[in-house]
Structures are given as C-alpha cells and as structure tokens.
C-alpha atoms as a PDB file:
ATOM      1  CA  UNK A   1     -55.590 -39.052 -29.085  1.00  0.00           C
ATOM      2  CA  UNK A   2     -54.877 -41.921 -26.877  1.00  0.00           C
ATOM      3  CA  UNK A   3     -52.863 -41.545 -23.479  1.00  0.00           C
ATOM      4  CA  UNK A   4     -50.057 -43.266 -24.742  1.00  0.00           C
ATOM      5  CA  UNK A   5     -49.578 -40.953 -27.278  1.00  0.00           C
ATOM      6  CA  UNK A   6     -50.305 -37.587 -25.298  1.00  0.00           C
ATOM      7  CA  UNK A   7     -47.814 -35.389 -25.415  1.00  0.00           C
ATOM      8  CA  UNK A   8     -45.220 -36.904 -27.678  1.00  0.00           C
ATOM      9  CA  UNK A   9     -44.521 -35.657 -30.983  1.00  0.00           C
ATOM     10  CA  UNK A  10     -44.913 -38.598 -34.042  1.00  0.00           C
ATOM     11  CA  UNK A  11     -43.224 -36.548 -36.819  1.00  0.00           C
ATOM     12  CA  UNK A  12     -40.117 -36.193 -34.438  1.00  0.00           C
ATOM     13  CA  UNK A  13     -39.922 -39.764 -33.469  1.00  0.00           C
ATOM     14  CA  UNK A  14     -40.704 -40.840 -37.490  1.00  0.00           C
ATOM     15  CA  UNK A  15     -38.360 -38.794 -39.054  1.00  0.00           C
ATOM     16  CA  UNK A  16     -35.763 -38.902 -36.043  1.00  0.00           C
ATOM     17  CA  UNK A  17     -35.513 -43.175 -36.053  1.00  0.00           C
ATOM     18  CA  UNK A  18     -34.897 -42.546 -40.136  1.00  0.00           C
ATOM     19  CA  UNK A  19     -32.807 -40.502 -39.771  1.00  0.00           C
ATOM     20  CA  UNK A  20     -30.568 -42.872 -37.228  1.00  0.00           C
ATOM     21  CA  UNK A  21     -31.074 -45.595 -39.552  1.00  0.00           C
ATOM     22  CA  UNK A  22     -29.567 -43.780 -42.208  1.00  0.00           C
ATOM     23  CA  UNK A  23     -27.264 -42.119 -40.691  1.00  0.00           C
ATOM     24  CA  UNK A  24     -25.491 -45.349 -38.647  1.00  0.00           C
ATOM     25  CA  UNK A  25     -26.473 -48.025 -41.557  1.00  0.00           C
ATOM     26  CA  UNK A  26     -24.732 -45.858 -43.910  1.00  0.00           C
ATOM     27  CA  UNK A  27     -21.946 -45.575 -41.325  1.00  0.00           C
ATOM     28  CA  UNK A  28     -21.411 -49.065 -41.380  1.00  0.00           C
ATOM     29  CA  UNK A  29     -21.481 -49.438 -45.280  1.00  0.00           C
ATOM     30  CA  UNK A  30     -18.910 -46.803 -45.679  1.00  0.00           C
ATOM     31  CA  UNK A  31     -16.885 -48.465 -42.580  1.00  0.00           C
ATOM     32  CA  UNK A  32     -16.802 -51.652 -44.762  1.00  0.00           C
ATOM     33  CA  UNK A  33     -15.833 -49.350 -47.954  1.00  0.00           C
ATOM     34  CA  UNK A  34     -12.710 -48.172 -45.993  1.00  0.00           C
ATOM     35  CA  UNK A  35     -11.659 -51.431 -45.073  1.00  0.00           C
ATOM     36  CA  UNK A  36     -11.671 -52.357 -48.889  1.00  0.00           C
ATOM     37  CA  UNK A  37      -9.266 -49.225 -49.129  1.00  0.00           C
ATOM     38  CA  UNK A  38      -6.884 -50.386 -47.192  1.00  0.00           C
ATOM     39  CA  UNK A  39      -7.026 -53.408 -48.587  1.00  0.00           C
ATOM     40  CA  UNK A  40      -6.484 -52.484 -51.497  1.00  0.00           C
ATOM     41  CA  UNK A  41      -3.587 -50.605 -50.214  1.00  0.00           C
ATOM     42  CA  UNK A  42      -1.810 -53.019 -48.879  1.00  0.00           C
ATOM     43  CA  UNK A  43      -2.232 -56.189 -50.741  1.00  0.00           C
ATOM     44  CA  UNK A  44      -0.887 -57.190 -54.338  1.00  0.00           C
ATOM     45  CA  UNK A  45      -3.668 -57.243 -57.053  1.00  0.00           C
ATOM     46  CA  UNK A  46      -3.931 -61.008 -57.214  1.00  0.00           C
ATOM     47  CA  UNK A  47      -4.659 -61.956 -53.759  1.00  0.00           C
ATOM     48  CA  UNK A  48      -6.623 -58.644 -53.383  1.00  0.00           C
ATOM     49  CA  UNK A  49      -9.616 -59.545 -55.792  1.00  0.00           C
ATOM     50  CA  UNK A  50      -9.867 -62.689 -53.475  1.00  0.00           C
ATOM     51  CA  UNK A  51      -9.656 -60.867 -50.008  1.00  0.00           C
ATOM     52  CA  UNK A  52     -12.348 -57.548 -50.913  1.00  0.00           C
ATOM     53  CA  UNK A  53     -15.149 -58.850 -52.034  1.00  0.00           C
ATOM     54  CA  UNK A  54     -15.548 -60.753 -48.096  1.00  0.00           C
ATOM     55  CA  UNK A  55     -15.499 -57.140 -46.829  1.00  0.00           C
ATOM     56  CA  UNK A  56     -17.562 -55.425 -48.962  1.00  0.00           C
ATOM     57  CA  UNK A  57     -20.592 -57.698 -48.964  1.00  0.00           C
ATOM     58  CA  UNK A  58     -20.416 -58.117 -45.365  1.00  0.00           C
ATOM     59  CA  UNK A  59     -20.302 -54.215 -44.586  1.00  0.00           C
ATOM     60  CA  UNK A  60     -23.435 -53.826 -46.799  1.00  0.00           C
ATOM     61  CA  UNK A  61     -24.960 -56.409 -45.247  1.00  0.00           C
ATOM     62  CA  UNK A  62     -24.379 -55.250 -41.866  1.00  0.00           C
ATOM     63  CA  UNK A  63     -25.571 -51.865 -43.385  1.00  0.00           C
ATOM     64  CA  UNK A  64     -28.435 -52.829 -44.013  1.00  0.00           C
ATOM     65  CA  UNK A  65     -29.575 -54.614 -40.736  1.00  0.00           C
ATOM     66  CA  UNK A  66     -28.327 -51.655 -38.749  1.00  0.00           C
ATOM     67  CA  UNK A  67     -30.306 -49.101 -40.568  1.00  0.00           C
ATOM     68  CA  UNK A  68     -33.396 -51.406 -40.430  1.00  0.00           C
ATOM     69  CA  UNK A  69     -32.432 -52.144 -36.588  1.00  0.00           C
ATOM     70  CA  UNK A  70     -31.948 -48.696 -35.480  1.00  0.00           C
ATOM     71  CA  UNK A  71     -35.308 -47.447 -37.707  1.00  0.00           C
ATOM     72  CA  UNK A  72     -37.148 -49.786 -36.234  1.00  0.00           C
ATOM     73  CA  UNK A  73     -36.098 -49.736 -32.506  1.00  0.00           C
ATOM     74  CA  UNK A  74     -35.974 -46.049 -32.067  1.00  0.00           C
ATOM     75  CA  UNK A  75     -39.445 -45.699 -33.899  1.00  0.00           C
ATOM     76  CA  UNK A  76     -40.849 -47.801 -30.799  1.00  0.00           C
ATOM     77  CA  UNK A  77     -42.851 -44.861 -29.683  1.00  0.00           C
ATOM     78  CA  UNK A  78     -45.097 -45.493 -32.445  1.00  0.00           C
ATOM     79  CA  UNK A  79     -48.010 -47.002 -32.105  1.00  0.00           C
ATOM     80  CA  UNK A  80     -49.267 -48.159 -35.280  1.00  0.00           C
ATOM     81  CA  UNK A  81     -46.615 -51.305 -36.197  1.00  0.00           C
ATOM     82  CA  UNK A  82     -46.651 -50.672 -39.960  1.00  0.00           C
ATOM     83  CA  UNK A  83     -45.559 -47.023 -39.371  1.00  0.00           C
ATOM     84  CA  UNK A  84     -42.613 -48.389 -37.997  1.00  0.00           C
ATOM     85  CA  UNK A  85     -42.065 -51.495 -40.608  1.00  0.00           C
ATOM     86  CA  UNK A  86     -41.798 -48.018 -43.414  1.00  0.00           C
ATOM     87  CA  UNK A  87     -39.170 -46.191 -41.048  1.00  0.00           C
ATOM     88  CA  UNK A  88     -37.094 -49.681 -41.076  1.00  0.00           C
ATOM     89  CA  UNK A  89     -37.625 -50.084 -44.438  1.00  0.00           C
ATOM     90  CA  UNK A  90     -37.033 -46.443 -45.539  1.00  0.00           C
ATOM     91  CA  UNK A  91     -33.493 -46.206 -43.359  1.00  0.00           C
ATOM     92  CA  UNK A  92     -32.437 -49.110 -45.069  1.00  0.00           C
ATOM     93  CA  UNK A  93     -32.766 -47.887 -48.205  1.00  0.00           C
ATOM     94  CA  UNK A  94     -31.246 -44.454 -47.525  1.00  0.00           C
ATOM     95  CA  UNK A  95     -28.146 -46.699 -45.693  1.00  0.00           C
ATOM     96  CA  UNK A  96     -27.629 -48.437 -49.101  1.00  0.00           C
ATOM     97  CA  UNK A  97     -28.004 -44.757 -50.620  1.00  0.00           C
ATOM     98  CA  UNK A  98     -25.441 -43.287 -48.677  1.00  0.00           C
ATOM     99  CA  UNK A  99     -23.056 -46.177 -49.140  1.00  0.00           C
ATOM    100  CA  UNK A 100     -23.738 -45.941 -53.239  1.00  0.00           C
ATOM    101  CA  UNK A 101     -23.083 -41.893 -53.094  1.00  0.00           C
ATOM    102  CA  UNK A 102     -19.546 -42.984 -51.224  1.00  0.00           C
ATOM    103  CA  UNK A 103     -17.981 -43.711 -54.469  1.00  0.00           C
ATOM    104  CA  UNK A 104     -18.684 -39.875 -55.997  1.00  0.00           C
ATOM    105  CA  UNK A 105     -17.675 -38.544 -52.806  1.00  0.00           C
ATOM    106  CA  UNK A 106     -14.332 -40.541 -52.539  1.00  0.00           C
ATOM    107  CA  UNK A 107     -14.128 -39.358 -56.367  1.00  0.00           C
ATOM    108  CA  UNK A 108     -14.493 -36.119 -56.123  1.00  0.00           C
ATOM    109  CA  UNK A 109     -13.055 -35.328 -52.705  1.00  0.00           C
ATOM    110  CA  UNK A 110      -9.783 -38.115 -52.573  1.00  0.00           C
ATOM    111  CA  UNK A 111      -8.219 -39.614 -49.910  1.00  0.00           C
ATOM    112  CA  UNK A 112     -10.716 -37.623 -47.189  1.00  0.00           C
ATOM    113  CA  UNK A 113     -14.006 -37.752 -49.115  1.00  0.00           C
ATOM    114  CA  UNK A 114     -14.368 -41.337 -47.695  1.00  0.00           C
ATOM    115  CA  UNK A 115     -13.793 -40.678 -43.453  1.00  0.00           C
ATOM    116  CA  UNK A 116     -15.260 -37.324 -43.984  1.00  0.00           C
ATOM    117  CA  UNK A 117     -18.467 -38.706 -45.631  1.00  0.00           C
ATOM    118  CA  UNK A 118     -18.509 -41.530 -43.417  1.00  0.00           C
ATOM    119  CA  UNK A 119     -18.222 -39.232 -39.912  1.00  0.00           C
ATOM    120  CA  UNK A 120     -20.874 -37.675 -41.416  1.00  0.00           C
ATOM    121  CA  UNK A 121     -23.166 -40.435 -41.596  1.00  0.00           C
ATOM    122  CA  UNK A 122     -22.232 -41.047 -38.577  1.00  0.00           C
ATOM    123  CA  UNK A 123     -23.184 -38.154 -37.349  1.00  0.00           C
ATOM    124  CA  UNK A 124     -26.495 -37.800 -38.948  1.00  0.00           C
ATOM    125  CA  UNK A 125     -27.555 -41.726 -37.024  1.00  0.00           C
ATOM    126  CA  UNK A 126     -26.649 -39.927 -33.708  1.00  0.00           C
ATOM    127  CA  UNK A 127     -28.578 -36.965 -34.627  1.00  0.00           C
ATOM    128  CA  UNK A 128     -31.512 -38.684 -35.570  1.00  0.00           C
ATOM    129  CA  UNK A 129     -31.638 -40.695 -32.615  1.00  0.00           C
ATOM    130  CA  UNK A 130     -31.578 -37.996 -30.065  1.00  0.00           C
ATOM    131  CA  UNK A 131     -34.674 -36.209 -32.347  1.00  0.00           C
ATOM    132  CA  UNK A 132     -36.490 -39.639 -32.257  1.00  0.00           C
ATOM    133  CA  UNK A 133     -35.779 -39.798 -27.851  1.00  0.00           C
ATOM    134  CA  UNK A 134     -36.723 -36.495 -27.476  1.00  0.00           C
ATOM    135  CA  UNK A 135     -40.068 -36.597 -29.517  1.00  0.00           C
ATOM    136  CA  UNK A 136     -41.513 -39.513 -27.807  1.00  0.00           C
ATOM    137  CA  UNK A 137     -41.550 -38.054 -24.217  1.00  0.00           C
ATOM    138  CA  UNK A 138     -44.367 -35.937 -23.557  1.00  0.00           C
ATOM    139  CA  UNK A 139     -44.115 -32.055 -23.790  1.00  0.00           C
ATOM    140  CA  UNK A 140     -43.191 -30.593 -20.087  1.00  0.00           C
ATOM    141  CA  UNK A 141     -46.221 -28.267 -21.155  1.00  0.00           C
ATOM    142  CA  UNK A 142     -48.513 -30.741 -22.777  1.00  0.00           C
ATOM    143  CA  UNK A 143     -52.271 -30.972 -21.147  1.00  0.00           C
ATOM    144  CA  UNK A 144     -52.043 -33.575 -18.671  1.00  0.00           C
ATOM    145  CA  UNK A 145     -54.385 -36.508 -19.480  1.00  0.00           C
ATOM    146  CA  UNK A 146     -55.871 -35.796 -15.654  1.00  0.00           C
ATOM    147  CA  UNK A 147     -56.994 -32.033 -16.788  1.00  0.00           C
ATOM    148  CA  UNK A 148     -55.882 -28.792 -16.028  1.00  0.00           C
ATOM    149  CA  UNK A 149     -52.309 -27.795 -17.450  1.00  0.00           C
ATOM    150  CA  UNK A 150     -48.952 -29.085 -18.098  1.00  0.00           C
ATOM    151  CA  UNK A 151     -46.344 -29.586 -16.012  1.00  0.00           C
ATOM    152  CA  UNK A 152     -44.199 -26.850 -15.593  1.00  0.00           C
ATOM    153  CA  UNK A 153     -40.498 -27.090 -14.533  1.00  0.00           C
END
C-alpha cells in the first residue's frame, strides 16, 4: 500500500463520489422536469410544445455533466485514473436513471412525487459526497507510515 493511500478507505471514496453523482445529476434532471411542469402549467398547448422541449434537453444535459463532474471530482482520492473514469461514468448513468424513474414517481405519487423525488436525489448527492470526504482522509487510528501507532485524539 502506497503512502498516499495509507489510511484512507477506497470503497468509501468509490461508492461515496457515485453516489454524489447520482444523487446531484439526478437532481438536476428532475430540476429541469419541474420546470417543464410549470410550463406546462402555465402556457397554452400550442406555444407550449415549442417552449418544453428547450428545458428538458438542457436539464438532461446538465444532468449528465453534473453527475459525471461530481463522480469524477470527488473520486480524486483515487489513485488509479480509470477507477475514477467508471465512477463518472457510472453516476451518469444512474443521473439519467433517476431522471427516467421521475415519470413513475410523478405517476404514482401526483403533484408531490416530483419535489419529493427530486429532494431526494438531492439528498442522496450530498450524502454521497460527505462518505466520499470522509473516506479519503486517513483513519485517526491508522498505522502511521513512520511506525508505531495511530494517532489518537
């Protein structure tokens, strides 16, 4: 194990960035959905199929470079650089999952379904990231790489 590496915990950091890439990618996508919403809301049918479709494509494409952003940036405490290109690639596909299961939840759970699911995501990104900062500093009771034991405090 190298000294950069000492201490810190990889699963945490791996599964932490996808997690926040998920989590605020999806965010965004379902941001975008509820603009569409209201939207749809408030505009006639005719000039509304010209006005959504802006919207939507540009909240899934935001969606998708946040959740490869934040995958890859908070997965920084990796070493190996294709680890990390998976994690961004992996919480941009789970972005565009949660943005896809959006629909059932609006569906199934009305005029809610869509701010509660999207909080949720939301919450999940934030989640994440704090799992992915707090696995890549070392252990307060890790070995030391000098010998002897960990620091204790």
């Amino acid at each position: 194990m190298s000294d950069v590496t000492r201490g810190k915990d990889p699963l945490a950091i791996g599964l932490g960035a996808l997690a926040c890439g998920v989590g605020l990618g999806g965010g965004t996508i379902i941001a975008a959905l509820l603009v569409v919403q209201e939207l749809q809301r408030r505009l006639d049918p005719t000039s509304y199929r010209q006005a959504a479709a802006d919207p939507l494509v540009l909240g899934l494409l935001a969606g998708i470079a946040v959740g490869a952003a934040f995958g890859w940036r908070k997965s920084r405490a990796l070493e190996n650089i294709w680890q990390r290109g998976v994690i961004a690639v992996l919480a941009t596909v789970g972005a565009l999952l949660l943005g896809f299961l959006a629909a059932p939840v609006h569906r199934l759970a009305g005029l809610w379904g869509l701010p509660v699911w999207g909080l949720a995501s939301l919450a999940l990104g934030v989640t994440g990231g704090r799992w992915a900062t707090r696995g890549s500093r070392p252990h307060p009771l890790a070995p030391s790489p000098h010998g002897g034991e960990g620091e204790r405090g």
